[in-house]
N, C-alpha and C. Protein backbone atom coordinates (compact mmCIF):
# COMPACT_ATOMS: atom_id res chain seq x y z
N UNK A 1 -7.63 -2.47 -5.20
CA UNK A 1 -7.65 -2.06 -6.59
C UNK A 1 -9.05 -2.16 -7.19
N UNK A 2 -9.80 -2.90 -6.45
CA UNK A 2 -11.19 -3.26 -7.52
C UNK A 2 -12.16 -2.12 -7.12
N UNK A 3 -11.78 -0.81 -5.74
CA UNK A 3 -12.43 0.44 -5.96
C UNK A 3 -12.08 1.03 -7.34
N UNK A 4 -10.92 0.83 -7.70
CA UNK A 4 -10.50 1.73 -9.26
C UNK A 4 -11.92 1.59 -10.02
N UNK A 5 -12.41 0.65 -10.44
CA UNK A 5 -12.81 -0.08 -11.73
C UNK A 5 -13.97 0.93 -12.19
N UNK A 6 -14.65 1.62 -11.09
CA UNK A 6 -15.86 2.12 -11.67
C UNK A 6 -15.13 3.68 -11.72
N UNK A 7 -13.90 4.19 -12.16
CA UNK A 7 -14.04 5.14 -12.11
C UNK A 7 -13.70 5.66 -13.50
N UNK A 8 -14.16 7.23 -13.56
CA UNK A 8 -14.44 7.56 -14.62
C UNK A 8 -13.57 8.89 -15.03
N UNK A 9 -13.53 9.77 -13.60
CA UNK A 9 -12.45 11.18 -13.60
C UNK A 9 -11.33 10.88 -14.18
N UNK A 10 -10.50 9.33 -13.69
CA UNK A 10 -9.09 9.75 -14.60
C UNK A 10 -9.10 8.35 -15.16
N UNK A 11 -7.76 8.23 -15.71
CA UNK A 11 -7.77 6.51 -16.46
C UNK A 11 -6.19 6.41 -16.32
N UNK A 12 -5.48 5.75 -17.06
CA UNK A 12 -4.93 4.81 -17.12
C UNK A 12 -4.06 4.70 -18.47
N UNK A 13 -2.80 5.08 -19.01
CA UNK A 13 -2.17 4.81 -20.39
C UNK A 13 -1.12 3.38 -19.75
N UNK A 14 -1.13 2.49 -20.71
CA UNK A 14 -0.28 1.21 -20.58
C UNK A 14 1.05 1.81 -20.52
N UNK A 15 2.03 1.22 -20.07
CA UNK A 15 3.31 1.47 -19.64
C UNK A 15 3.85 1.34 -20.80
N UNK A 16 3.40 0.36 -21.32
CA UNK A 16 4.17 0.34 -22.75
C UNK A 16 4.23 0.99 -24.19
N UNK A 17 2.69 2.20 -23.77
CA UNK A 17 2.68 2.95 -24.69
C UNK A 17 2.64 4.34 -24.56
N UNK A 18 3.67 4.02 -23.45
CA UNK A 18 4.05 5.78 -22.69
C UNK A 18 5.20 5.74 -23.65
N UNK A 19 5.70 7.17 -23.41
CA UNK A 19 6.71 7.92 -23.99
C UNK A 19 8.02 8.18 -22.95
N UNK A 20 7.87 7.41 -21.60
CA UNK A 20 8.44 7.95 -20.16
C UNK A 20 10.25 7.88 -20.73
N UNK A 21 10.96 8.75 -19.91
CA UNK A 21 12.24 8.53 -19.75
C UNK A 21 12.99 8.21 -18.83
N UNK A 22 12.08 8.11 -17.75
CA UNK A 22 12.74 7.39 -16.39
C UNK A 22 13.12 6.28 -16.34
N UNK A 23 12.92 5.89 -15.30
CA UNK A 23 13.43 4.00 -15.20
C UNK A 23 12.25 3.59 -14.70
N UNK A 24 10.84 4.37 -14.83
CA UNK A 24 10.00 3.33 -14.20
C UNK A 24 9.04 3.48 -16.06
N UNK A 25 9.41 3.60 -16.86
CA UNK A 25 8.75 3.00 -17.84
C UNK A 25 7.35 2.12 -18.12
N UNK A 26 7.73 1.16 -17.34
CA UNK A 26 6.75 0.59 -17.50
C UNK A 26 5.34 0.77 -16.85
N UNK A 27 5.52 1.24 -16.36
CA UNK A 27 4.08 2.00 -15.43
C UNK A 27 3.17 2.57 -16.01
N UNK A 28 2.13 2.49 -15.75
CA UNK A 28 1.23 2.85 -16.54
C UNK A 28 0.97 4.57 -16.09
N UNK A 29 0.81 5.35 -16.71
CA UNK A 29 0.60 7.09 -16.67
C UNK A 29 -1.00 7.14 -16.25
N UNK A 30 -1.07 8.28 -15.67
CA UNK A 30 -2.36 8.29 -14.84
C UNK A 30 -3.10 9.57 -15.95
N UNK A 31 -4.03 9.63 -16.59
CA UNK A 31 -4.12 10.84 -17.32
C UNK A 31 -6.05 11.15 -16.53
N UNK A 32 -5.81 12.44 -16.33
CA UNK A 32 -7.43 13.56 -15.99
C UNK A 32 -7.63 14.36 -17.09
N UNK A 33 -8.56 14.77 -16.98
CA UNK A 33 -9.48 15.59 -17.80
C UNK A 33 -8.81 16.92 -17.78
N UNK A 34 -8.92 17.78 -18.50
CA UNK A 34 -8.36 19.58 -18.41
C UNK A 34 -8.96 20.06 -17.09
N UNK A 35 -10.17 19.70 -17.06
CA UNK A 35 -10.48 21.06 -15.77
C UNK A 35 -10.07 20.24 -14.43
N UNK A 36 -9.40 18.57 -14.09
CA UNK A 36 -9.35 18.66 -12.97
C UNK A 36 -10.04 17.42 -12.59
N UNK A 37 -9.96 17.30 -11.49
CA UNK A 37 -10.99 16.06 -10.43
C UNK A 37 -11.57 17.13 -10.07
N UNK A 38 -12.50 16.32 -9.79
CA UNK A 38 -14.09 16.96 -8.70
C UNK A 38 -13.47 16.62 -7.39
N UNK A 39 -13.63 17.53 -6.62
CA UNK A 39 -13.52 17.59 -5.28
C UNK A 39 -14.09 16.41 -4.53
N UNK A 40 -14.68 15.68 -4.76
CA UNK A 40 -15.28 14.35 -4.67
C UNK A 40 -14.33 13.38 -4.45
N UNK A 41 -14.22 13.23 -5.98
CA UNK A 41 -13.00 12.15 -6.36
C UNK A 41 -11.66 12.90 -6.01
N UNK A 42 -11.14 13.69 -5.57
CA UNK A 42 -9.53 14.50 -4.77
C UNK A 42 -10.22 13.47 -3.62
N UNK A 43 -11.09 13.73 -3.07
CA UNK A 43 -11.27 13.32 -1.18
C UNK A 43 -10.84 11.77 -1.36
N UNK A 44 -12.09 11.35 -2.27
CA UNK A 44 -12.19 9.73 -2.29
C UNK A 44 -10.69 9.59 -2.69
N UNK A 45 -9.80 10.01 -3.52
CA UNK A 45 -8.06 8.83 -3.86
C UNK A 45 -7.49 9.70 -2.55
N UNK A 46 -7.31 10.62 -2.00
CA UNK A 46 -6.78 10.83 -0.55
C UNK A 46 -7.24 10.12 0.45
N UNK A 47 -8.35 9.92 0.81
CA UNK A 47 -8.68 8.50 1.26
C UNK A 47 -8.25 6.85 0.78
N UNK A 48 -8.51 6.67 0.01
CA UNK A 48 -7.19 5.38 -0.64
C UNK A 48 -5.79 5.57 -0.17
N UNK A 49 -5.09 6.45 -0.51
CA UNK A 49 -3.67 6.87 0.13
C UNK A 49 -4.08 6.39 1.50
N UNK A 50 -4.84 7.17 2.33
CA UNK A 50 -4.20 6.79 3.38
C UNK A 50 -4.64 5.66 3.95
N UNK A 51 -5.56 5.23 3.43
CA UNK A 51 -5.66 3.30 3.79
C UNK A 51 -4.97 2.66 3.25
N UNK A 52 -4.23 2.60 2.18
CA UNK A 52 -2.37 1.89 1.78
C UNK A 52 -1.68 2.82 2.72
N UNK A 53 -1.33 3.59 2.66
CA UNK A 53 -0.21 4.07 4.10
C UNK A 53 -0.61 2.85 5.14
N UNK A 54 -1.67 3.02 5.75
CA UNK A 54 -2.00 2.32 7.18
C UNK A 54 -1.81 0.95 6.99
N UNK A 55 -1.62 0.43 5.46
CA UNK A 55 -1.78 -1.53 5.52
C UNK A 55 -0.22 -1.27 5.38
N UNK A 56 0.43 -0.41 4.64
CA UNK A 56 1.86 -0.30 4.80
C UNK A 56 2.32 -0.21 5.80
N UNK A 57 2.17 0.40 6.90
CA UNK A 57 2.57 0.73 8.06
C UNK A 57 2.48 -0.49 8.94
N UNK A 58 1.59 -1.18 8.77
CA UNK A 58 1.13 -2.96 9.38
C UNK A 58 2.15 -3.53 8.83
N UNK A 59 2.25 -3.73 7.67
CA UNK A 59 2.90 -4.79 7.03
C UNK A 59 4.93 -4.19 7.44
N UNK A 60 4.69 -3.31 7.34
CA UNK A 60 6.06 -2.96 7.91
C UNK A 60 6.52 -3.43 9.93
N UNK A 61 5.54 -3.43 10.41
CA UNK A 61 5.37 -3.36 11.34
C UNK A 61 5.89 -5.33 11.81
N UNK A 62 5.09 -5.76 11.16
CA UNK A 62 5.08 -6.83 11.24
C UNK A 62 6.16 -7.61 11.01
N UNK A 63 6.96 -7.33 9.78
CA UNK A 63 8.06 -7.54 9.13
C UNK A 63 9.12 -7.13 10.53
N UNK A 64 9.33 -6.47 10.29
CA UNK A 64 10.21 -5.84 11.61
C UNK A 64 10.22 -6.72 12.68
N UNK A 65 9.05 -7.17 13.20
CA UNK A 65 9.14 -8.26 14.61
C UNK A 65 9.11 -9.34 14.31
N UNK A 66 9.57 -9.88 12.88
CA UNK A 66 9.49 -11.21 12.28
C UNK A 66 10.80 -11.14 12.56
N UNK A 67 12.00 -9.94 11.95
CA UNK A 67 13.45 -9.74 11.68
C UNK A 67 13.91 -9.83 13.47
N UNK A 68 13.42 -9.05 14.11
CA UNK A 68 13.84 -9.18 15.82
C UNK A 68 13.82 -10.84 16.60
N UNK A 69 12.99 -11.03 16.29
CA UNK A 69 12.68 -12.59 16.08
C UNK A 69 13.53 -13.61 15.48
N UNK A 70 13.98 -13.42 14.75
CA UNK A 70 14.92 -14.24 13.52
C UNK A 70 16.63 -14.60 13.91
N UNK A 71 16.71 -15.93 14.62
CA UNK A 71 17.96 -15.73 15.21
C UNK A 71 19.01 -15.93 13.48
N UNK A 72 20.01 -15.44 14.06
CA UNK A 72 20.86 -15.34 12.96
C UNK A 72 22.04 -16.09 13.19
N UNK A 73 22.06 -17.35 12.00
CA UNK A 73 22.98 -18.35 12.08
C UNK A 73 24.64 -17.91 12.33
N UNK A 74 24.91 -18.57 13.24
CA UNK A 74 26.45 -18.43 13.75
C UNK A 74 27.51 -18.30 12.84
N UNK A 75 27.22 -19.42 12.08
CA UNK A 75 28.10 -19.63 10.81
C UNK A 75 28.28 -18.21 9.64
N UNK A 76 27.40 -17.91 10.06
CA UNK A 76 27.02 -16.63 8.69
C UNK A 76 27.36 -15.32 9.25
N UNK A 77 27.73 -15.26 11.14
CA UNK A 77 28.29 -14.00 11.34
C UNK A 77 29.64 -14.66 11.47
N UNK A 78 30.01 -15.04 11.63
CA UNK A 78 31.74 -15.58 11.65
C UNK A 78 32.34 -15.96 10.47
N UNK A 79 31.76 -15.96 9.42
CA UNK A 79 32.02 -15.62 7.81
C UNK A 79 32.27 -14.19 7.77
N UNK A 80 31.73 -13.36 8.42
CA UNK A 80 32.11 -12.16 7.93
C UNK A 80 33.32 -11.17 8.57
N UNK A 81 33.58 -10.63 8.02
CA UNK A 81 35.21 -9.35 7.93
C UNK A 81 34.62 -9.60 9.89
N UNK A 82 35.57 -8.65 10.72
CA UNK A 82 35.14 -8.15 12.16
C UNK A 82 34.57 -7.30 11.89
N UNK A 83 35.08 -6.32 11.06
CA UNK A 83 34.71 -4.59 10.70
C UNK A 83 33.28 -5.03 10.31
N UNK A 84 32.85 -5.89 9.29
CA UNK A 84 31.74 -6.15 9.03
C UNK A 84 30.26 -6.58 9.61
N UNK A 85 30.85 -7.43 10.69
CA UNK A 85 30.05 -7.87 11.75
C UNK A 85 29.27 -6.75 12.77
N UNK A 86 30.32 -5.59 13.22
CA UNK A 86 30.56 -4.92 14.26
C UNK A 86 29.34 -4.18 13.16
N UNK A 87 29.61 -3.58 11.91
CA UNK A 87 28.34 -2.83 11.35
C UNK A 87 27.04 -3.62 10.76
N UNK A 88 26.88 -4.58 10.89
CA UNK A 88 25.94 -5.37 9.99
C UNK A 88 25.06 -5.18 11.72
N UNK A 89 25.41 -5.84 12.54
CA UNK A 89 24.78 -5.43 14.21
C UNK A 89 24.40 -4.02 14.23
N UNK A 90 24.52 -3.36 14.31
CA UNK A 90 24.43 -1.81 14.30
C UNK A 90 23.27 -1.54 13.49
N UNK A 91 23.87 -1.14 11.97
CA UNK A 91 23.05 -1.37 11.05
C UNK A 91 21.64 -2.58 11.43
N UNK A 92 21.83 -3.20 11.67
CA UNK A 92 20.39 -3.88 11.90
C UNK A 92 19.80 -3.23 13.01
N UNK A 93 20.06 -3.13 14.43
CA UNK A 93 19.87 -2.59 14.87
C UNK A 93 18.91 -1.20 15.06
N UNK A 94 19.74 -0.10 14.35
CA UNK A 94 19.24 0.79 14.42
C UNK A 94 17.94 0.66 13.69
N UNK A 95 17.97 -0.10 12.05
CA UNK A 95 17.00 0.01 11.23
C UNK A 95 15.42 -1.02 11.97
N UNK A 96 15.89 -1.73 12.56
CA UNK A 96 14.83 -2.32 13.26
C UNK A 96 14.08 -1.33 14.35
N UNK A 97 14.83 -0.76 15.23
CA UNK A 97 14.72 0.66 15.84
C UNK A 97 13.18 1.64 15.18
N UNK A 98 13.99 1.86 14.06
CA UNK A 98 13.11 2.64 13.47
C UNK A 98 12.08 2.49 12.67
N UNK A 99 12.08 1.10 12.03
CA UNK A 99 10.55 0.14 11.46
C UNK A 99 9.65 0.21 12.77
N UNK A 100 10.10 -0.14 14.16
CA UNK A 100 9.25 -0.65 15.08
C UNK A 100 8.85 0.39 15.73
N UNK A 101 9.26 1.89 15.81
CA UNK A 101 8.39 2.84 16.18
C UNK A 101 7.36 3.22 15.05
């Protein structure tokens, strides 16, 4: 975040003095100039994107072989329904599956 600070193309309205109707309200609105970013500053925040993608993609990554890792107390699958068990396995399963590619 502390690349933001020197910039000047776009800014920043407080969340709280948006007008939004969604549910993310509080967020702050991103406002540019009429004619646009400079082709400059388009490259430079597409570059940001994709260096958060790539720490996302780590941090997901990681998470995932923490969860594969993580034995799961006995007591807490034999609390649950059969039907429940049989999908909570699965369901984990697959979703671990697909974090770890």
């Amino acid at each position: 975040m502390d690349n933001f600070v020197d910039q000047t193309e776009f800014w920043y309205e407080k969340g709280g003095d948006n007008k939004r109707d969604d549910d993310k309200w509080w967020m702050p609105t991103v406002k540019v100039p009429s004619e646009g970013l400079s082709d400059v500053t388009r490259k430079w925040l597409q570059y940001q994107k994709e260096c958060v993608n790539q720490v996302l993609k780590a941090a997901m990554a990681i998470n995932a072989q923490v969860l594969v890792e993580m034995e799961i107390p006995e007591i807490y699958i034999e609390s649950l329904p059969k039907a429940n068990r049989q999908f909570e396995f699965l369901l984990l399963n697959l979703t671990l599956d697909q974090l770890i590619q």
